[in-house]
C-alpha atoms as a PDB file:
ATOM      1  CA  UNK A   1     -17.830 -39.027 -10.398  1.00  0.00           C
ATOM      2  CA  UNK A   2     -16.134 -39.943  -6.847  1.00  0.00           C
ATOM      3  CA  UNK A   3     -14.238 -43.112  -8.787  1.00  0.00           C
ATOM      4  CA  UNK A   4     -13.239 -40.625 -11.454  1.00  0.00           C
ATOM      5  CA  UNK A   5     -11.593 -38.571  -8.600  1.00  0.00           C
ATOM      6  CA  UNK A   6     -10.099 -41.215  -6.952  1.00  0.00           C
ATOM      7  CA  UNK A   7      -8.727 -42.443 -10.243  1.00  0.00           C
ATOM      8  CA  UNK A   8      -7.209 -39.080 -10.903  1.00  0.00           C
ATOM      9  CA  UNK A   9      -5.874 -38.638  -7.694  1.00  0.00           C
ATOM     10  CA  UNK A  10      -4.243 -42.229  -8.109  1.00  0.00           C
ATOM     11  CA  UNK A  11      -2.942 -41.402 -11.702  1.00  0.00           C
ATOM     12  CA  UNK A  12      -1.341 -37.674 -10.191  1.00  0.00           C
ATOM     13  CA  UNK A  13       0.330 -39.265  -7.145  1.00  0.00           C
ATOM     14  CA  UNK A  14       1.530 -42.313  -8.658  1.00  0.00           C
ATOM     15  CA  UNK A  15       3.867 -40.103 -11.468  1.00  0.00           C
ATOM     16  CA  UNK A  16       5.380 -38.650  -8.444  1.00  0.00           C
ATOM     17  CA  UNK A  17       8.807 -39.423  -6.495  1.00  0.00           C
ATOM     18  CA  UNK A  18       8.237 -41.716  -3.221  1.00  0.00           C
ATOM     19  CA  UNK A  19       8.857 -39.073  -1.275  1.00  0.00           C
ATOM     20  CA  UNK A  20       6.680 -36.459  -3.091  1.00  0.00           C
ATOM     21  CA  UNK A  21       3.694 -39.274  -2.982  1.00  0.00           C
ATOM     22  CA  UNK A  22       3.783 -39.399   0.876  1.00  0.00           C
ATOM     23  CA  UNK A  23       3.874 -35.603   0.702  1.00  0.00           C
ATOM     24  CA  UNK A  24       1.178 -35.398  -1.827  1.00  0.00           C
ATOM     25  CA  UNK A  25      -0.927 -37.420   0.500  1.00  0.00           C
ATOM     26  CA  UNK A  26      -1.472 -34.626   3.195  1.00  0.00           C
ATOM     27  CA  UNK A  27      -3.463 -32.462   1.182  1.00  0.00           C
ATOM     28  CA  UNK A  28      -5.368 -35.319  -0.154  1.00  0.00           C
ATOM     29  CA  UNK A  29      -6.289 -36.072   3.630  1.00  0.00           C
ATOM     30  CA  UNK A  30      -7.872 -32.868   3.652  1.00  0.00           C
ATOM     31  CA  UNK A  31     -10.090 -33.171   0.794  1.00  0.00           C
ATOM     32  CA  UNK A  32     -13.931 -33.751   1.952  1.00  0.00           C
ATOM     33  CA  UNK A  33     -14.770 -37.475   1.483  1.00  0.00           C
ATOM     34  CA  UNK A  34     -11.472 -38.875   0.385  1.00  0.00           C
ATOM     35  CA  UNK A  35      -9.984 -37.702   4.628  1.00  0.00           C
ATOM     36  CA  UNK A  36      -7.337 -39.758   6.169  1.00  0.00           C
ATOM     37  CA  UNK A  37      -9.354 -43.202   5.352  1.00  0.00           C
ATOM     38  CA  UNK A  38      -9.108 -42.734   1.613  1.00  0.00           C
ATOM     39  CA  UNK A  39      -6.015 -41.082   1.730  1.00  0.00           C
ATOM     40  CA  UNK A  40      -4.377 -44.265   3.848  1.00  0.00           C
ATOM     41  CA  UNK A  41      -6.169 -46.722   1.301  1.00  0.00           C
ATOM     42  CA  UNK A  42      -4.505 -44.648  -1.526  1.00  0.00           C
ATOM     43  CA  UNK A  43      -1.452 -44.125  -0.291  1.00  0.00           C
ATOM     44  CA  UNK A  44      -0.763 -47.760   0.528  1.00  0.00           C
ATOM     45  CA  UNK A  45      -2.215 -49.126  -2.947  1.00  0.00           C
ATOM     46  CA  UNK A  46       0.385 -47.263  -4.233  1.00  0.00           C
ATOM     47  CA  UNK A  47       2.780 -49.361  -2.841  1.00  0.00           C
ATOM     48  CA  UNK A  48       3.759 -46.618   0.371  1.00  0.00           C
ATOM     49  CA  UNK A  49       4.343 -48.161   3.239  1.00  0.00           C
ATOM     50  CA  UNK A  50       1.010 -48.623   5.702  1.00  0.00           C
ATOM     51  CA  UNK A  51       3.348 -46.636   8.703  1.00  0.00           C
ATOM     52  CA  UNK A  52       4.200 -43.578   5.739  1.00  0.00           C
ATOM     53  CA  UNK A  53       0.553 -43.203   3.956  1.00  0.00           C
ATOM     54  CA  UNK A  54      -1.461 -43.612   7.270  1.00  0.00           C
ATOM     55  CA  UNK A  55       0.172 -40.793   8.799  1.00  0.00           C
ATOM     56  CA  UNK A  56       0.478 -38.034   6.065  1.00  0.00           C
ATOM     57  CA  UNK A  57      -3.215 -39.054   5.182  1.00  0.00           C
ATOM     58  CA  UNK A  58      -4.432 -38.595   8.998  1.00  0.00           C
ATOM     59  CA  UNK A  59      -2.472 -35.330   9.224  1.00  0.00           C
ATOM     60  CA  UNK A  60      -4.154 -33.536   6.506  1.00  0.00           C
ATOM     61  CA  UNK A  61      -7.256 -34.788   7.659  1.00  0.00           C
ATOM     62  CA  UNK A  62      -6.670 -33.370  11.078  1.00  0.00           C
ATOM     63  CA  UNK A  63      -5.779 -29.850  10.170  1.00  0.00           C
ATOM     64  CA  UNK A  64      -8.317 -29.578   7.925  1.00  0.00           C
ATOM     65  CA  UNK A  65     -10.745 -30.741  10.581  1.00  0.00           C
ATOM     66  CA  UNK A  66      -9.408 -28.496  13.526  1.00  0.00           C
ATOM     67  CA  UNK A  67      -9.867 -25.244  11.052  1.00  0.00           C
ATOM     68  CA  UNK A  68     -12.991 -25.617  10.610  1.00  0.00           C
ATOM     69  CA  UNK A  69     -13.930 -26.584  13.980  1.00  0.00           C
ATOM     70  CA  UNK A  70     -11.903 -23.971  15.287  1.00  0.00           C
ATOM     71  CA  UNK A  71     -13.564 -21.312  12.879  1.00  0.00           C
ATOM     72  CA  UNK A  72     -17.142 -22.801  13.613  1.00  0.00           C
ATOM     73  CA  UNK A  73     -16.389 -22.330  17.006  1.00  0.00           C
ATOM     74  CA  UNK A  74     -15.733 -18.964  16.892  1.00  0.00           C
ATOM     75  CA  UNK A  75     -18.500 -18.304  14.743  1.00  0.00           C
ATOM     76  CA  UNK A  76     -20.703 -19.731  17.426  1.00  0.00           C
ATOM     77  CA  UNK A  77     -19.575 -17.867  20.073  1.00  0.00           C
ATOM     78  CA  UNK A  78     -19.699 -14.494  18.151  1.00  0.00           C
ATOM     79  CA  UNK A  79     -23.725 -15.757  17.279  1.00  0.00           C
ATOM     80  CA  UNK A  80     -24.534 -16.908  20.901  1.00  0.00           C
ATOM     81  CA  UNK A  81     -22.839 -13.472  22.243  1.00  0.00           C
ATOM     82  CA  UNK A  82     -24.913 -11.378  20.423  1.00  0.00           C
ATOM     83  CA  UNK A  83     -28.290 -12.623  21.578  1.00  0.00           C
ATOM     84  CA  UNK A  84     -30.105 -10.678  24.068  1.00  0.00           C
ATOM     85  CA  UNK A  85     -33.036 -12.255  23.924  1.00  0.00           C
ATOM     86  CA  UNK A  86     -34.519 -16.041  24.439  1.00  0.00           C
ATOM     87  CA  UNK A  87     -34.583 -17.825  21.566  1.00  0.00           C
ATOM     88  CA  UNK A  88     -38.148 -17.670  19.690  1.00  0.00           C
ATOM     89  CA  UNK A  89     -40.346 -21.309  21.096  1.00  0.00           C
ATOM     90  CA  UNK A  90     -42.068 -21.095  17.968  1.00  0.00           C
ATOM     91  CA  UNK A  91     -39.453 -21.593  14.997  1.00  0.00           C
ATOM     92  CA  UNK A  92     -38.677 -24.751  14.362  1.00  0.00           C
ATOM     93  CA  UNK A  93     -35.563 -26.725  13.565  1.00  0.00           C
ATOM     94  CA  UNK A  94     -34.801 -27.596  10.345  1.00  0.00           C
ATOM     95  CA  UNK A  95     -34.744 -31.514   9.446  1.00  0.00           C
ATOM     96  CA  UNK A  96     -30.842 -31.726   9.260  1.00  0.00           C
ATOM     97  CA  UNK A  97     -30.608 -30.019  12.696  1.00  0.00           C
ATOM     98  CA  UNK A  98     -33.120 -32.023  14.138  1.00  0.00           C
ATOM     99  CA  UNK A  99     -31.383 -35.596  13.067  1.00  0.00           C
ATOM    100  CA  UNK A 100     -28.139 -34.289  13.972  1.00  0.00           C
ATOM    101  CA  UNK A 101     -29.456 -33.237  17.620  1.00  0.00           C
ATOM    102  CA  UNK A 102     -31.434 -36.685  17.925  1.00  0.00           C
ATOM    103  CA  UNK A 103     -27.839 -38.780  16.666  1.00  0.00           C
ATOM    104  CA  UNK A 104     -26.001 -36.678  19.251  1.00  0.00           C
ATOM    105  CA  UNK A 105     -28.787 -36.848  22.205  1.00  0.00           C
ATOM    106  CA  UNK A 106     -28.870 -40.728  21.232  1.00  0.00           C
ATOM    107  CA  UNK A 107     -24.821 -42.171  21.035  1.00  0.00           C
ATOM    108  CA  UNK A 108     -23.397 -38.960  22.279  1.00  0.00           C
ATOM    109  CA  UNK A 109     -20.238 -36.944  20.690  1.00  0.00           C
ATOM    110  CA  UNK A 110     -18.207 -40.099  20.667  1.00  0.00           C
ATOM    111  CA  UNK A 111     -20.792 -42.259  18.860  1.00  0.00           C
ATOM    112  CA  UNK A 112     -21.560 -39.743  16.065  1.00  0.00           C
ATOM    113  CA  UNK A 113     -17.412 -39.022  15.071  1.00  0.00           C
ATOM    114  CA  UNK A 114     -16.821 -42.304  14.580  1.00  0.00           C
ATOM    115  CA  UNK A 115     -19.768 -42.899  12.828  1.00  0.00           C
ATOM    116  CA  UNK A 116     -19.801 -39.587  11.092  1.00  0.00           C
ATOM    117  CA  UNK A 117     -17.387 -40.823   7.938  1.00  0.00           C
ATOM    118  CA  UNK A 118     -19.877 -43.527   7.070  1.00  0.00           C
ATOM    119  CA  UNK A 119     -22.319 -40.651   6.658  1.00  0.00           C
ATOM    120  CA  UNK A 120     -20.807 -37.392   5.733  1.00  0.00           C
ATOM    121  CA  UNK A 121     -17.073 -36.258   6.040  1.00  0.00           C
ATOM    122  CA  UNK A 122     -15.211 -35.176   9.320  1.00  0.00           C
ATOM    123  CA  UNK A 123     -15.168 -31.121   8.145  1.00  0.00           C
ATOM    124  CA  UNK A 124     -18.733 -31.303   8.477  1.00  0.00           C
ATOM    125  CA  UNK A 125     -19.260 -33.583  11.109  1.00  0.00           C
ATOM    126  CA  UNK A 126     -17.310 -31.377  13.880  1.00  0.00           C
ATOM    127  CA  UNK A 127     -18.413 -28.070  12.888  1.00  0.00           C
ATOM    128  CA  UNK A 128     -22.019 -29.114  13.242  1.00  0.00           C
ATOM    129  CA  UNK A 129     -21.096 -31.099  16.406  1.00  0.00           C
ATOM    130  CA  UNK A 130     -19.993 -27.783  17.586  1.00  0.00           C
ATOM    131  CA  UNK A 131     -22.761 -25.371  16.674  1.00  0.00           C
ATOM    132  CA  UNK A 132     -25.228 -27.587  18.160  1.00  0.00           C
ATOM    133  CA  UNK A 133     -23.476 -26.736  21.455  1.00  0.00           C
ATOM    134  CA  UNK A 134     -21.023 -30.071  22.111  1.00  0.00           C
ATOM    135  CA  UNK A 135     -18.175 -29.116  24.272  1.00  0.00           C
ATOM    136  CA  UNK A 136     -15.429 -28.080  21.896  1.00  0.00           C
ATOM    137  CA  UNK A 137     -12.409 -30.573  23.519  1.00  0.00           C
ATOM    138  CA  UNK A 138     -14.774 -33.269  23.478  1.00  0.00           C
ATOM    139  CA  UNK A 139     -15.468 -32.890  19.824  1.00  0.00           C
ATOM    140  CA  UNK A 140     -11.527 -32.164  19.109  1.00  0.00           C
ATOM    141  CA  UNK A 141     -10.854 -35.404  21.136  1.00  0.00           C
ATOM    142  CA  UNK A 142     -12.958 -37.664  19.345  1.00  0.00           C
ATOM    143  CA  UNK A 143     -12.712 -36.404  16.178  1.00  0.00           C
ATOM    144  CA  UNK A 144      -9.281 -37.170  16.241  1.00  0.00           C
ATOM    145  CA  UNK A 145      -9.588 -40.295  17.410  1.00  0.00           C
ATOM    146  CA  UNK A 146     -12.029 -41.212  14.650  1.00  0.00           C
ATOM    147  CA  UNK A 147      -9.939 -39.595  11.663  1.00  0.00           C
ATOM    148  CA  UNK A 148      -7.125 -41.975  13.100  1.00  0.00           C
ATOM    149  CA  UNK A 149      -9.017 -44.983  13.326  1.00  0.00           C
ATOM    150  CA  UNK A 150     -10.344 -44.844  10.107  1.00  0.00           C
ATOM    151  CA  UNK A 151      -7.410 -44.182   8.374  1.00  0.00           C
ATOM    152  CA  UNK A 152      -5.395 -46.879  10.208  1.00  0.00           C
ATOM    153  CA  UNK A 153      -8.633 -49.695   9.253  1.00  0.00           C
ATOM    154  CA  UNK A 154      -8.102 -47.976   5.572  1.00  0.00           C
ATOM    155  CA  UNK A 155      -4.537 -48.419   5.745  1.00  0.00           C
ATOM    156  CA  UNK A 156      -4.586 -52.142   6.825  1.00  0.00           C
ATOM    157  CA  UNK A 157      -7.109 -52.560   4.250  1.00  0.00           C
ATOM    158  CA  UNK A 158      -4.947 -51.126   1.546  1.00  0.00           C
ATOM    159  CA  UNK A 159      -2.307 -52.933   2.206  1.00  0.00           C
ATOM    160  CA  UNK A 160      -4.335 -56.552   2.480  1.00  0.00           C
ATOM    161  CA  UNK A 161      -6.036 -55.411  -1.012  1.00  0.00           C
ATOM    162  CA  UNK A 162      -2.284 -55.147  -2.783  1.00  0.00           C
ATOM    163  CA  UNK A 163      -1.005 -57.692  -1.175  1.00  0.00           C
ATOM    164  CA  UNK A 164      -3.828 -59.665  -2.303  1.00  0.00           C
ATOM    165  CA  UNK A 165      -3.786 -58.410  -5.656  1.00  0.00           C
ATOM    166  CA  UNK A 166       0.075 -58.484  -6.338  1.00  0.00           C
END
């Protein structure tokens, strides 16, 4: 199913104008799971130049990923406002709260964005980051720095797989 969407992807931004393919790849950096890293690997199998699709890819990645942090963080702050009361000792965290808490306690904010992709995507990554309680500019910062990276490795890679295939 994710090849098949990839494939279309590749099929709708290939029929397009040079220009409209490095425009086209923005919004494809904001799709969940294809990000900045797919979206640079796309863009520059295409034939776009690594220092074009890297950029337009990372973008849309980006503002998609600041929304939703943004929004999550207001969401916690509207949750965390309202309570009067001490949390109750007795309820437990669910599973996925409890791994997330132990991958943050254990390799920190930075560790788990740039591991995060390998895992699940950036837009649910920070959010999460964030309603566990990680500072918010932390979380911004190295987010960013992680939908970057990745998309400049994709890029490279990309570019080594058409030249290598060309």
């Amino acid at each position: 199913m994710f090849q098949d969407l990839l494939a279309q992807l590749h099929t709708l931004v290939s029929g397009l104008e040079p220009w409209q393919q490095v425009l086209a790849l923005v919004p494809a950096g904001a799709i969940p799971f294809i990000e900045s890293y797919f979206g640079s690997f796309l863009g520059t199998t295409l034939g776009i130049h690594p220092a074009l699709a890297v950029p337009a890819a990372v973008i849309g990645n980006l503002l998609a990923t600041f929304v939703v942090i943004a929004l999550s963080g207001r969401a916690r702050d509207a949750v965390t406002a309202g309570r009067a009361r001490p949390r109750d000792e007795d309820k437990q965290p669910s599973r996925f709260r409890q791994k997330v808490a132990s991958a943050l306690e254990k390799y920190g904010v930075p560790g788990v964005c740039l591991l995060g992709p390998l895992i699940v995507a950036s837009q649910i990554t920070g959010p999460t980051l964030v309603a566990l309680g990680a500072a918010r500019g932390r979380v911004y910062l190295w987010m960013g720095v992680s939908i970057i990276l990745w998309g400049v490795v994709f890029g490279v890679f990309g570019s080594l797989f058409l030249a290598a295939i060309v």
